[in-house]
Structures are given as C-alpha cells and as structure tokens.
C-alpha atoms as a PDB file:
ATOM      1  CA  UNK A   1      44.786-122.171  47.168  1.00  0.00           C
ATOM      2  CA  UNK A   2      44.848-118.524  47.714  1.00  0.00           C
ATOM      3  CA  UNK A   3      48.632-117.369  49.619  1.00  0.00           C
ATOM      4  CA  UNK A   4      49.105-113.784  51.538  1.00  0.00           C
ATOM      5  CA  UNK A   5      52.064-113.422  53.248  1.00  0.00           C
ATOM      6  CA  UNK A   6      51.099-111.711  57.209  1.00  0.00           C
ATOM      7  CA  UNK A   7      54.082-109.916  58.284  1.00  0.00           C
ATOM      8  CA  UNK A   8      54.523-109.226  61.754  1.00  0.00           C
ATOM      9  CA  UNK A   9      56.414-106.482  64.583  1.00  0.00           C
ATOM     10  CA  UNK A  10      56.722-108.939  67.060  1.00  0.00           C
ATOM     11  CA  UNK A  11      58.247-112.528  68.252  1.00  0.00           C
ATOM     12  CA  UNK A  12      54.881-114.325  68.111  1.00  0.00           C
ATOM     13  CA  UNK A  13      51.020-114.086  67.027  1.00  0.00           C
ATOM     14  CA  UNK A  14      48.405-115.963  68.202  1.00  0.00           C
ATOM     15  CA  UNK A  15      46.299-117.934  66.046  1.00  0.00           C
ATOM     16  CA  UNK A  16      43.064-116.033  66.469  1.00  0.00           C
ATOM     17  CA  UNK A  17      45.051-113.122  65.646  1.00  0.00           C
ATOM     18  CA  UNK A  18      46.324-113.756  62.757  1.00  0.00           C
ATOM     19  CA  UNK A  19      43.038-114.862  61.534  1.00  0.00           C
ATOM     20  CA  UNK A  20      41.613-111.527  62.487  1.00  0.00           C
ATOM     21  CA  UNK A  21      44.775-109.542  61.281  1.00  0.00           C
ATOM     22  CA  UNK A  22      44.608-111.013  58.276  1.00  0.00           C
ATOM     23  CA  UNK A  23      40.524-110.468  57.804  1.00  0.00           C
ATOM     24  CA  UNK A  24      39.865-114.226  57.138  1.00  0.00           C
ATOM     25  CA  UNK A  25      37.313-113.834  60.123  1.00  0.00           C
ATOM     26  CA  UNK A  26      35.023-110.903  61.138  1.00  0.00           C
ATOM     27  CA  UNK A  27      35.584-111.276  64.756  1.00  0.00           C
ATOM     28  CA  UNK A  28      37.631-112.762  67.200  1.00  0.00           C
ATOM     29  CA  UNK A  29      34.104-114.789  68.318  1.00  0.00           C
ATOM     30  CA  UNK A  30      34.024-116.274  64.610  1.00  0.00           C
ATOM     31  CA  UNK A  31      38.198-117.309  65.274  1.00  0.00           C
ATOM     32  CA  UNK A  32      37.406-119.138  68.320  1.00  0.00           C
ATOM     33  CA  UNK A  33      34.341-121.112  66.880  1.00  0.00           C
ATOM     34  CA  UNK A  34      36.448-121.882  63.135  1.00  0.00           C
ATOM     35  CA  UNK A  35      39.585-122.852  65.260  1.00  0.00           C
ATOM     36  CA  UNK A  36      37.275-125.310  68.226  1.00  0.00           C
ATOM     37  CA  UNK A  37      35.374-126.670  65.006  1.00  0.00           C
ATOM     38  CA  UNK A  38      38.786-128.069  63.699  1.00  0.00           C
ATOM     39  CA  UNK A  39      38.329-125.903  60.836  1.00  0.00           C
ATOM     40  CA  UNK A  40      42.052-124.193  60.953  1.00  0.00           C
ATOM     41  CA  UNK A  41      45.376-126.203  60.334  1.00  0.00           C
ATOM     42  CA  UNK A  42      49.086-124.708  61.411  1.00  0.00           C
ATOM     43  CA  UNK A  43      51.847-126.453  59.186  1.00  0.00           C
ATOM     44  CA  UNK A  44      49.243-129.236  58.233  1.00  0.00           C
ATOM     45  CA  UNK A  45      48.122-130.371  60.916  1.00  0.00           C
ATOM     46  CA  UNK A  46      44.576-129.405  62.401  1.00  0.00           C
ATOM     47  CA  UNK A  47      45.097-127.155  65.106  1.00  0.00           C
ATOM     48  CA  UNK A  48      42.558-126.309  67.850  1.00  0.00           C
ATOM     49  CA  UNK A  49      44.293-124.312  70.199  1.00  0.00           C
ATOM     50  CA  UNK A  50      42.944-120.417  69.453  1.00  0.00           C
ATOM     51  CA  UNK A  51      46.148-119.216  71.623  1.00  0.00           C
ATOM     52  CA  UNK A  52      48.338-121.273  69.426  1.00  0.00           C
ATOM     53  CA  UNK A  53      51.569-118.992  68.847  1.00  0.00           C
ATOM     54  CA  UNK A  54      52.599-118.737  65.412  1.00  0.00           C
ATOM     55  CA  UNK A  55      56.191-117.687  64.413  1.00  0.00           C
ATOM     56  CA  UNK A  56      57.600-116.089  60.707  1.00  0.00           C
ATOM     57  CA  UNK A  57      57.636-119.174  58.754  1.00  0.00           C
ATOM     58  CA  UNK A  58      54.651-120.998  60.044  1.00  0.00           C
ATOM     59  CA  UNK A  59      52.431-121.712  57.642  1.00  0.00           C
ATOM     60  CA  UNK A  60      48.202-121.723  58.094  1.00  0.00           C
ATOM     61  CA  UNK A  61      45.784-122.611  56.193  1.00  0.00           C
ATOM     62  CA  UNK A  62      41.648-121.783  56.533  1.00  0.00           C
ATOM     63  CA  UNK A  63      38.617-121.831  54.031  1.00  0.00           C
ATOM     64  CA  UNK A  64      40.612-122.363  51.041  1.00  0.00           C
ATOM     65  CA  UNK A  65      43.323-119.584  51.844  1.00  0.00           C
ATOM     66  CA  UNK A  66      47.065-119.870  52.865  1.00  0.00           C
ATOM     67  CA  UNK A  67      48.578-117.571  55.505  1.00  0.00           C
ATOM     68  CA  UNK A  68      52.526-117.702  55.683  1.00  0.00           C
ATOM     69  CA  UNK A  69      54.062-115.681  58.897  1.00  0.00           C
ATOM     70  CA  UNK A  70      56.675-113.436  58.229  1.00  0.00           C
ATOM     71  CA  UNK A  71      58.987-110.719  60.320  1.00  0.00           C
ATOM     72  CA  UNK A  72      57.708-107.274  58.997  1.00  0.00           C
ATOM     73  CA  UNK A  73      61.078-105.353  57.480  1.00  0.00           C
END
C-alpha cells in the first residue's frame, strides 16, 4: 500500500477534503459518492461520514493508497 503524508495549516480537515487535497479524487462529487459507497476507512474502520474531521495522526486509507495527517511545519 502506497503512503503520502498530507500536511495541514489548520486544527482539522474534513474527509472529502483531504481526499481532494490529496488528488485521490477528481472532485468533491466523486468524495461524496467513494465515502457513501463505504469505499473510504479512517484508522480502520469504514467511515461514511464525508464531513468526518480528521486530525495530524489520523490515518486513511482509499483505493489501495494510505493518507497519514500531519501539522504542516
């Protein structure tokens, strides 16, 4: 499985967010429809909640590929 490290400026990011900040989706259309399907997991679990926030250390994983949230310097 495929890790990339997302760092972010602020406190939170949502999960369709990241998924778009990250380019793992082209649009935040294709986030909502991936994350509804049950297709996205936060921390291992299957998560279905698009507004889900995400903080530096959570990890998520989608089509293959590992995103670990991070505070940006």
């Amino acid at each position: 499985m495929v890790g990339k490290e997302i760092p972010i400026h602020t406190e939170f990011i949502k999960l369709q967010d990241l998924l778009k900040y990250a380019n793992a989706v082209e649009s935040g259309g294709a986030a909502k429809e991936h994350i509804q399907a049950g297709e996205v997991a936060v921390n291992g679990e299957v998560c279905t909640q698009r507004g889900k926030k995400l903080r530096p250390g959570d990890q998520v994983t989608f089509n293959g590929a590992a995103y670990t949230v991070s505070y940006a310097g």
